[in-house]
PDB file of N, CA and C in Angstrom:
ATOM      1  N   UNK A   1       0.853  -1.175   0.000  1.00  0.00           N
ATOM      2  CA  UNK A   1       0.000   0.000   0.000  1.00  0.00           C
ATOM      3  C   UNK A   1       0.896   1.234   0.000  1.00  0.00           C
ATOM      4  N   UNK A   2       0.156   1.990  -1.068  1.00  0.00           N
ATOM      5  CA  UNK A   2       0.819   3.653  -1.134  1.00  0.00           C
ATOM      6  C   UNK A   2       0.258   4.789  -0.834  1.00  0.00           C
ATOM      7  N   UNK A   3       0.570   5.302  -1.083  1.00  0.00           N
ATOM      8  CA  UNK A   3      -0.587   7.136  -0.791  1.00  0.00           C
ATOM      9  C   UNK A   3       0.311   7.799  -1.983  1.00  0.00           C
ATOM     10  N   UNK A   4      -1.096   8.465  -3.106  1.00  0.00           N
ATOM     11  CA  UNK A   4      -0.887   9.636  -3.475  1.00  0.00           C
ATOM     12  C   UNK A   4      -0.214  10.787  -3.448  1.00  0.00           C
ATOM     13  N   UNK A   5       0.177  11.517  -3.478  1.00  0.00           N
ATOM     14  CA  UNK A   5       0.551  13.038  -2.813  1.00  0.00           C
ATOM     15  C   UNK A   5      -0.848  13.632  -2.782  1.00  0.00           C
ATOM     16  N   UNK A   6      -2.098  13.580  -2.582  1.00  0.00           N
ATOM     17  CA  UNK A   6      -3.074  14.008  -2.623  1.00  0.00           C
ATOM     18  C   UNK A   6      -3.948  13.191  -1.565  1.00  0.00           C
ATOM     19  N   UNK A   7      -3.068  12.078  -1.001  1.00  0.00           N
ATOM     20  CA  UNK A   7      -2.839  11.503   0.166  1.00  0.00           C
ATOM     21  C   UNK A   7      -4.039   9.965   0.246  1.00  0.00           C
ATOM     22  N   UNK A   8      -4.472   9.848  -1.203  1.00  0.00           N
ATOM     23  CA  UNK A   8      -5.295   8.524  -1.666  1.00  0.00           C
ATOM     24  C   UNK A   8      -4.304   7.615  -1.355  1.00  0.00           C
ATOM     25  N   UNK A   9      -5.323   6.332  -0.904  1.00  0.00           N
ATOM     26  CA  UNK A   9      -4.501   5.146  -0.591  1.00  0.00           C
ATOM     27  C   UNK A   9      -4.218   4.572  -2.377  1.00  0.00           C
ATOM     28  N   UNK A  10      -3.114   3.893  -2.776  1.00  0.00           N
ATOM     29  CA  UNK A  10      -2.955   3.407  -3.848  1.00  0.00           C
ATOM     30  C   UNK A  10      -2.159   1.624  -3.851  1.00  0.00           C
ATOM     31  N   UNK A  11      -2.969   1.052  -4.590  1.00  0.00           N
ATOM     32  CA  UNK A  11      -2.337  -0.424  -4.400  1.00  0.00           C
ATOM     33  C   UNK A  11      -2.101  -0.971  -5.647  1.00  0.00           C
ATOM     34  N   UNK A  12      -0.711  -1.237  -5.929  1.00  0.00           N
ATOM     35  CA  UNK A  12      -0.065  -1.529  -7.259  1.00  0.00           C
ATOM     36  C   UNK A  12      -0.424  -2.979  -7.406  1.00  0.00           C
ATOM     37  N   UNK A  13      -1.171  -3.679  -8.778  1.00  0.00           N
ATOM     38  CA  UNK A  13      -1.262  -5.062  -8.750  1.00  0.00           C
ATOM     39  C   UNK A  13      -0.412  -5.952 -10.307  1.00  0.00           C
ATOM     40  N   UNK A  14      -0.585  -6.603 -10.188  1.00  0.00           N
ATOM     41  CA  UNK A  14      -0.249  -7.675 -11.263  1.00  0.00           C
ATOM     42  C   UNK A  14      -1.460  -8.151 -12.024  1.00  0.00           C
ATOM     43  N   UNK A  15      -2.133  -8.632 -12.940  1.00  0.00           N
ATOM     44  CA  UNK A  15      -3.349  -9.130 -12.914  1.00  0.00           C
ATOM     45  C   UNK A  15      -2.832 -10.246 -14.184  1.00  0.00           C
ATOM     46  N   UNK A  16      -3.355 -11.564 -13.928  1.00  0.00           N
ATOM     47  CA  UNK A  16      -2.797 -12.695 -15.368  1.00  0.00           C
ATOM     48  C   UNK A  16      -4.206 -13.522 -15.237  1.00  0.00           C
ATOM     49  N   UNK A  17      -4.410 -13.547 -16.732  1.00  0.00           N
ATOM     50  CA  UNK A  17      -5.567 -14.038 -17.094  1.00  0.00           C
ATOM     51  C   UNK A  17      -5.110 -14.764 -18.219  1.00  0.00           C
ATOM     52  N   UNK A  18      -6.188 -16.230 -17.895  1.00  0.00           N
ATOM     53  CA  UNK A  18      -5.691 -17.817 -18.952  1.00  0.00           C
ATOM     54  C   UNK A  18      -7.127 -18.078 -19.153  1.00  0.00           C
ATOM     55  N   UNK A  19      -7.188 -18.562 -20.499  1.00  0.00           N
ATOM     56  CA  UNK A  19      -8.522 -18.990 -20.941  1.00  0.00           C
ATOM     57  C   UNK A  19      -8.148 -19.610 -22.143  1.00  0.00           C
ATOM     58  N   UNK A  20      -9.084 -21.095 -22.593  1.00  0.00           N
ATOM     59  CA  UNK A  20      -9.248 -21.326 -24.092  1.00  0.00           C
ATOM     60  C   UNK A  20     -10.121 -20.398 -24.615  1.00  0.00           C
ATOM     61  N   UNK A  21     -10.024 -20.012 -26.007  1.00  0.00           N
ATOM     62  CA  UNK A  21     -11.062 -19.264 -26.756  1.00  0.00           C
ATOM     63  C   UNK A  21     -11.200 -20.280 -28.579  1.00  0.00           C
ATOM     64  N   UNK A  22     -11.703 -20.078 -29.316  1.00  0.00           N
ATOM     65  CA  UNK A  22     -11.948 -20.320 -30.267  1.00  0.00           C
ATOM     66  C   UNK A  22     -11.767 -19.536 -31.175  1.00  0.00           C
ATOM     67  N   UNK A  23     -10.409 -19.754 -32.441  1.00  0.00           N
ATOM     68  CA  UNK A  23     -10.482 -18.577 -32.961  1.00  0.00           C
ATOM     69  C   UNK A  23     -10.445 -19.572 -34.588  1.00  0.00           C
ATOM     70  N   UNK A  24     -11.232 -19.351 -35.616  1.00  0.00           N
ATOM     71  CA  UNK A  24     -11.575 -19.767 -36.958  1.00  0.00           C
ATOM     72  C   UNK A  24     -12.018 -21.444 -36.614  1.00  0.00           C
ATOM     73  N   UNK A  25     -12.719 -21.666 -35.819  1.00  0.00           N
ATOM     74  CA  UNK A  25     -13.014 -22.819 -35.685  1.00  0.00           C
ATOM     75  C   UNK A  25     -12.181 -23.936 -34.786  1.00  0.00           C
ATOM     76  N   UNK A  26     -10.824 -23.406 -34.356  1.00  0.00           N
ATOM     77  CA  UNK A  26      -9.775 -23.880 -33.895  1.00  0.00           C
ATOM     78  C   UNK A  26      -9.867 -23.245 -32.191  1.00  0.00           C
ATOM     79  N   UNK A  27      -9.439 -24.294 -31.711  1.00  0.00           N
ATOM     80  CA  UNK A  27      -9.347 -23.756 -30.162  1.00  0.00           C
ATOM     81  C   UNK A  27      -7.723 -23.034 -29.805  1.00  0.00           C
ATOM     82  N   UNK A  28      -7.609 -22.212 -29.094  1.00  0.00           N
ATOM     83  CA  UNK A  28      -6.827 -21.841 -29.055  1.00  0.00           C
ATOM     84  C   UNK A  28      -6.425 -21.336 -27.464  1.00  0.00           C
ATOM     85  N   UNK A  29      -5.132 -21.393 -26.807  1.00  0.00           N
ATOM     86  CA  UNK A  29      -5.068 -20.842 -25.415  1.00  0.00           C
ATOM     87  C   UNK A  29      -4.621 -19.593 -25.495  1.00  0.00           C
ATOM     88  N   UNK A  30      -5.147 -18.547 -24.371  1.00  0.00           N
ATOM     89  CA  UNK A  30      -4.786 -17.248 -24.624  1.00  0.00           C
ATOM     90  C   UNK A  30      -4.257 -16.996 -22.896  1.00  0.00           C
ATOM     91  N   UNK A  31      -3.272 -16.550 -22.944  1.00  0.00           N
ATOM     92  CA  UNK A  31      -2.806 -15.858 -21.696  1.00  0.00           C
ATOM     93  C   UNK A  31      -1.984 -14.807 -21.718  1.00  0.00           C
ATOM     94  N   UNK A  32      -2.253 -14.111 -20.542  1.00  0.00           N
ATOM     95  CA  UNK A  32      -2.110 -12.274 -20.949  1.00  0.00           C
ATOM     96  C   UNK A  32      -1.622 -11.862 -19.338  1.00  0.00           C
ATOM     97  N   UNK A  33      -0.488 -11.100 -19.022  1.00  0.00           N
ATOM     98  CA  UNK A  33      -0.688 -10.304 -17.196  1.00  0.00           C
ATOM     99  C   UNK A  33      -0.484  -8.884 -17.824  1.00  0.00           C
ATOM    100  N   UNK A  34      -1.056  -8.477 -17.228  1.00  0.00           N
ATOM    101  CA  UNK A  34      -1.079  -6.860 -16.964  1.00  0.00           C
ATOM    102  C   UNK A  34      -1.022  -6.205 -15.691  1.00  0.00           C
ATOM    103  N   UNK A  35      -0.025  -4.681 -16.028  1.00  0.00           N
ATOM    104  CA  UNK A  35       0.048  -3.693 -14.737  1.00  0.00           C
ATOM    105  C   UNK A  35      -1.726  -3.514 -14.244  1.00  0.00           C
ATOM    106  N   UNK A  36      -1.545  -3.186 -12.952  1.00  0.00           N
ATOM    107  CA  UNK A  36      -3.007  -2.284 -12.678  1.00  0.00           C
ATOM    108  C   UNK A  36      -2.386  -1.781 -11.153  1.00  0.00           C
ATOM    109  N   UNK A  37      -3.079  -0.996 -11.005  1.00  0.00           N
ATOM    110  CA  UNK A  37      -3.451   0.277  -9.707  1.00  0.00           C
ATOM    111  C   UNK A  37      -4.623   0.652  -9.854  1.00  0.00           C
ATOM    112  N   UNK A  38      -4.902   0.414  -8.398  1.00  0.00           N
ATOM    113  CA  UNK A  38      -6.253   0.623  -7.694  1.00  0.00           C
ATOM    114  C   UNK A  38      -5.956   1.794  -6.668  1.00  0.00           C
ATOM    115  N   UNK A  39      -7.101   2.788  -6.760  1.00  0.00           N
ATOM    116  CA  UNK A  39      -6.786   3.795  -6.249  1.00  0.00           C
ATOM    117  C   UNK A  39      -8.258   4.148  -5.296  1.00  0.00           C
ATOM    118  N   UNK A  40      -7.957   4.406  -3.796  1.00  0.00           N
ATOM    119  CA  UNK A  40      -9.442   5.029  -2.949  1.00  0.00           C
ATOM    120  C   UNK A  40      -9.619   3.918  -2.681  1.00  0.00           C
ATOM    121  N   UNK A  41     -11.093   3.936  -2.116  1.00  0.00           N
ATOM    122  CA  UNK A  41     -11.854   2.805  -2.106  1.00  0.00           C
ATOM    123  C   UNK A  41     -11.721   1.500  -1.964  1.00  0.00           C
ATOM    124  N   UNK A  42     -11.430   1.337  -3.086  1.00  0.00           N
ATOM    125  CA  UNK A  42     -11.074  -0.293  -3.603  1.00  0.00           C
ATOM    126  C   UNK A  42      -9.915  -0.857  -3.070  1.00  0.00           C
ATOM    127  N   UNK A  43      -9.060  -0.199  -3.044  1.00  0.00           N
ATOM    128  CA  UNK A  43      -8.056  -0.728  -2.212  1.00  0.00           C
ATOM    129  C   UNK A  43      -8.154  -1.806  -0.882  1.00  0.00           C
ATOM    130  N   UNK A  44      -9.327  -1.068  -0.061  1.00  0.00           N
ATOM    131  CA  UNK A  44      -9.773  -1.741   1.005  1.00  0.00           C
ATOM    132  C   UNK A  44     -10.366  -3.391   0.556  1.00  0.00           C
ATOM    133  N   UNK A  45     -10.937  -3.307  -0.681  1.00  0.00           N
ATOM    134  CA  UNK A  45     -11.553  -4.793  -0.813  1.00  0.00           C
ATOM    135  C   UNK A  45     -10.392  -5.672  -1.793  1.00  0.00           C
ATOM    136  N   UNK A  46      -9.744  -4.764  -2.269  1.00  0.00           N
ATOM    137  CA  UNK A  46      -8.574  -5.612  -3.004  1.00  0.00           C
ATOM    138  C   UNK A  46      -6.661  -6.261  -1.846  1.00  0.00           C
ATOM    139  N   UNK A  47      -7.133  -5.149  -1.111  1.00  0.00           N
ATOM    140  CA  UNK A  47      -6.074  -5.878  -0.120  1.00  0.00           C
ATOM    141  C   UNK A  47      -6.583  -6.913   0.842  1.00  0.00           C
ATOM    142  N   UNK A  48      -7.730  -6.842   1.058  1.00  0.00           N
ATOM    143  CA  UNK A  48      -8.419  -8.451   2.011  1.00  0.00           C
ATOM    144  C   UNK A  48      -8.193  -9.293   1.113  1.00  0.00           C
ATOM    145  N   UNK A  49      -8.354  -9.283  -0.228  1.00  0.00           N
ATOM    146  CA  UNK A  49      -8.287 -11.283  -0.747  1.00  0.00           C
ATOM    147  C   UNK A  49      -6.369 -11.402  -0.895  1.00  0.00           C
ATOM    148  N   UNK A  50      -6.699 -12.561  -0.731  1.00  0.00           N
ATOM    149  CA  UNK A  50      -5.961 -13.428  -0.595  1.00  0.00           C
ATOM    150  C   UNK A  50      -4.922 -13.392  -2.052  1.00  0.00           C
ATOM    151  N   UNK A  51      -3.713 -13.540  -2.143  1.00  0.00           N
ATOM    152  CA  UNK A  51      -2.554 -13.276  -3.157  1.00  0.00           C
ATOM    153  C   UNK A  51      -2.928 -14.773  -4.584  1.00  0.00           C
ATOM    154  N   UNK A  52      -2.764 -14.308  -5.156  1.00  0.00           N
ATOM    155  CA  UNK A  52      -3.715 -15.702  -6.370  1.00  0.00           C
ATOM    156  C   UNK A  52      -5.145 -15.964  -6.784  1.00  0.00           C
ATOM    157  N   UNK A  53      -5.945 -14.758  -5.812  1.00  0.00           N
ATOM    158  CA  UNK A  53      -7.458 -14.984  -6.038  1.00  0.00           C
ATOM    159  C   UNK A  53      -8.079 -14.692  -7.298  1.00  0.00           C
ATOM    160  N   UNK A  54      -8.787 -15.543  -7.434  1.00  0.00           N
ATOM    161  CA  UNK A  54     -10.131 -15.282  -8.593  1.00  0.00           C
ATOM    162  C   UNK A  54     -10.936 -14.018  -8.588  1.00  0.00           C
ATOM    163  N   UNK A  55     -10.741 -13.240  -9.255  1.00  0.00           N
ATOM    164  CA  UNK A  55     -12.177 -12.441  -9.361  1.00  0.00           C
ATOM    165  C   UNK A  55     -12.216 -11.781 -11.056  1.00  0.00           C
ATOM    166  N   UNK A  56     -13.256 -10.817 -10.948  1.00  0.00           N
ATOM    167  CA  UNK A  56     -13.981 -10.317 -12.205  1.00  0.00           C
ATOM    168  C   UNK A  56     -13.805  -8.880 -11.880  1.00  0.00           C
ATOM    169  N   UNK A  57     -12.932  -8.141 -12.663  1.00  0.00           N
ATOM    170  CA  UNK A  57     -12.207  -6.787 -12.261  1.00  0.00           C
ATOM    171  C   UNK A  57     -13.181  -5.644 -13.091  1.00  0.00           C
ATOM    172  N   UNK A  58     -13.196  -4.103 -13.239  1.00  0.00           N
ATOM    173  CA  UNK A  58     -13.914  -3.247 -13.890  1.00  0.00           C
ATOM    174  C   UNK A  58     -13.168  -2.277 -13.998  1.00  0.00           C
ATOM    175  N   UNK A  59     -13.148  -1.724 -15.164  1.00  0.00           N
ATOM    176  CA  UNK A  59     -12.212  -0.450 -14.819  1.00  0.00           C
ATOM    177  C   UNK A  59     -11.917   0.223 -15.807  1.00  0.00           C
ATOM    178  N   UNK A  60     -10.872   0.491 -16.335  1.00  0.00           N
ATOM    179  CA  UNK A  60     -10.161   1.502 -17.231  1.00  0.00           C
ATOM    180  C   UNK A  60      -9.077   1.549 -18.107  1.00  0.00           C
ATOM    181  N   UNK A  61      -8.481   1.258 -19.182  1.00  0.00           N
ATOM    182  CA  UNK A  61      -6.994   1.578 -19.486  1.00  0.00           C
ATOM    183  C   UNK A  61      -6.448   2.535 -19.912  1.00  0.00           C
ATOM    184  N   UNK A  62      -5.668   2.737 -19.112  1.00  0.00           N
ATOM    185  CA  UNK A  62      -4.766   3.844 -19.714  1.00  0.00           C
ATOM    186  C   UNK A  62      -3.036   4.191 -20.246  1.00  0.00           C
ATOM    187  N   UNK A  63      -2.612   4.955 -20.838  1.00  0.00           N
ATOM    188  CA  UNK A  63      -1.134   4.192 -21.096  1.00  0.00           C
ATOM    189  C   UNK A  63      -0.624   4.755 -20.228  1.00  0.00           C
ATOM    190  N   UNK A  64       0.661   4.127 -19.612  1.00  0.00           N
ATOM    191  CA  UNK A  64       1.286   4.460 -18.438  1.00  0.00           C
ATOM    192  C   UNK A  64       2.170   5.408 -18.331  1.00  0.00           C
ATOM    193  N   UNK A  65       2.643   5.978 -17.009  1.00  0.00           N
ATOM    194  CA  UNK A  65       3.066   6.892 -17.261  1.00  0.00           C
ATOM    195  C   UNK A  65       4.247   7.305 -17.823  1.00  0.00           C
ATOM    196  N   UNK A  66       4.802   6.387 -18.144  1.00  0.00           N
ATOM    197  CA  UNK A  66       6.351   6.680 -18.655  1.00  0.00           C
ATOM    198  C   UNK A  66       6.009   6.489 -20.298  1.00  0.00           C
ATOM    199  N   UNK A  67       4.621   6.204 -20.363  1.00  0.00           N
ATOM    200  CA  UNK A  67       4.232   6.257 -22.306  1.00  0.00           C
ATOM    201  C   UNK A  67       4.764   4.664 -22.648  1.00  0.00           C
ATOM    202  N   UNK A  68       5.145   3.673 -21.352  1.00  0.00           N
ATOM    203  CA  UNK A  68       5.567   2.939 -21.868  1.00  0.00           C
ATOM    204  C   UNK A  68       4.484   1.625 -21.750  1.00  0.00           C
ATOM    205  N   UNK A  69       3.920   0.933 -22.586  1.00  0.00           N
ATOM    206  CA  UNK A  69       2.894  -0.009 -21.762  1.00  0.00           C
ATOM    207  C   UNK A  69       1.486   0.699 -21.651  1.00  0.00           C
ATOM    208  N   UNK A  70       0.780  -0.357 -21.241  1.00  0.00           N
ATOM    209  CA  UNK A  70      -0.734  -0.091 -20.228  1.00  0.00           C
ATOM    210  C   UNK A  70      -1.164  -0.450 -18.894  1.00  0.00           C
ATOM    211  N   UNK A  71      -1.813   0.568 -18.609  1.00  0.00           N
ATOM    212  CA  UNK A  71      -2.273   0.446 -16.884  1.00  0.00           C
ATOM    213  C   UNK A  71      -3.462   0.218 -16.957  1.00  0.00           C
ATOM    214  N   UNK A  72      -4.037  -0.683 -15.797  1.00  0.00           N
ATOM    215  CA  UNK A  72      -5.684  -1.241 -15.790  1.00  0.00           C
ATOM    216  C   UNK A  72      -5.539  -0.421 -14.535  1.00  0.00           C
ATOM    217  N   UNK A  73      -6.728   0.687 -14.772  1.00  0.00           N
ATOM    218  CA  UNK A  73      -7.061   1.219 -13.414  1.00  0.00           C
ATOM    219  C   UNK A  73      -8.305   0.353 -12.776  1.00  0.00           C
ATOM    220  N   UNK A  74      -8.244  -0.413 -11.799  1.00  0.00           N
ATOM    221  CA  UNK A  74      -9.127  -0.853 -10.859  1.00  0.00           C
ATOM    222  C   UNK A  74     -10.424  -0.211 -10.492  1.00  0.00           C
ATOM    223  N   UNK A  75     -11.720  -0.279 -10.645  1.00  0.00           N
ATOM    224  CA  UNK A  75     -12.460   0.509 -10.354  1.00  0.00           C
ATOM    225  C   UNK A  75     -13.635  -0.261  -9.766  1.00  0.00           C
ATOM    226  N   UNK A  76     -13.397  -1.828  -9.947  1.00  0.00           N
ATOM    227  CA  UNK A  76     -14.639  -2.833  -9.517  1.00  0.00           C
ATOM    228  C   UNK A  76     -13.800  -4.312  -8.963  1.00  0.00           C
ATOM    229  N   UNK A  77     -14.349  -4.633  -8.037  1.00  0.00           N
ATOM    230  CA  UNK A  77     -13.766  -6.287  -7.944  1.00  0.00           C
ATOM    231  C   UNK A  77     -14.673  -6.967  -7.595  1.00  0.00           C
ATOM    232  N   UNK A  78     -15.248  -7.894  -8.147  1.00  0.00           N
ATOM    233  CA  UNK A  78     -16.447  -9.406  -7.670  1.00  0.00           C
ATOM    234  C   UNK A  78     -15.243 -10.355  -7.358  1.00  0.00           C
ATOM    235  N   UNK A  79     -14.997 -11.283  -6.089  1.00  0.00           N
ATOM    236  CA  UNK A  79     -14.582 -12.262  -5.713  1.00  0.00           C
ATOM    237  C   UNK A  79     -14.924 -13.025  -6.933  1.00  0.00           C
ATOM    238  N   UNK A  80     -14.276 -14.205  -6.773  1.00  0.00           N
ATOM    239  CA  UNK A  80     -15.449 -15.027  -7.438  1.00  0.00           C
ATOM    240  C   UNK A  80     -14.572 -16.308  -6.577  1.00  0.00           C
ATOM    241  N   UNK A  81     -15.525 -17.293  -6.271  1.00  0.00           N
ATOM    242  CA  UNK A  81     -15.232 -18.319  -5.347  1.00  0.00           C
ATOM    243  C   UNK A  81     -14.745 -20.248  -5.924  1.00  0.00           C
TER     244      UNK A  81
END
């Protein structure tokens, strides 16, 4: 956990997502991690789970600040069990 200079709590994450999908009739595996920061709020429900958890995220992208990459800003989290 961080603070802003505007003194918001801020929590830097990792996020990796694996799934088969189907692409021209062919199955195919897709896996992807991405930066994210969660900022306010959310922080509080994203630092209770547990390091490896499942859930269904909401939010935002934006490119980061060094112009290098993308950031998932955090704005929703559903557990999922």
């Amino acid at each position: 956990m961080r603070y802003t200079p505007a003194g918001l709590p801020a929590l830097d994450l990792g996020l990796k997502h694996e799934s088969e999908v189907s692409e021209d009739g062919q199955p195919r595996k897709v896996s992807m991690e991405m930066r994210a920061v969660a900022i306010g709020g959310i922080t509080k429900a994203l630092g209770a789970m547990a390091l490896g958890s499942e859930a269904l995220y909401g939010g935002f992208i934006t490119s980061a600040r060094n112009g290098r990459g993308l950031l998932f800003h955090v704005t929703s989290v559903e557990p999922q069990a």
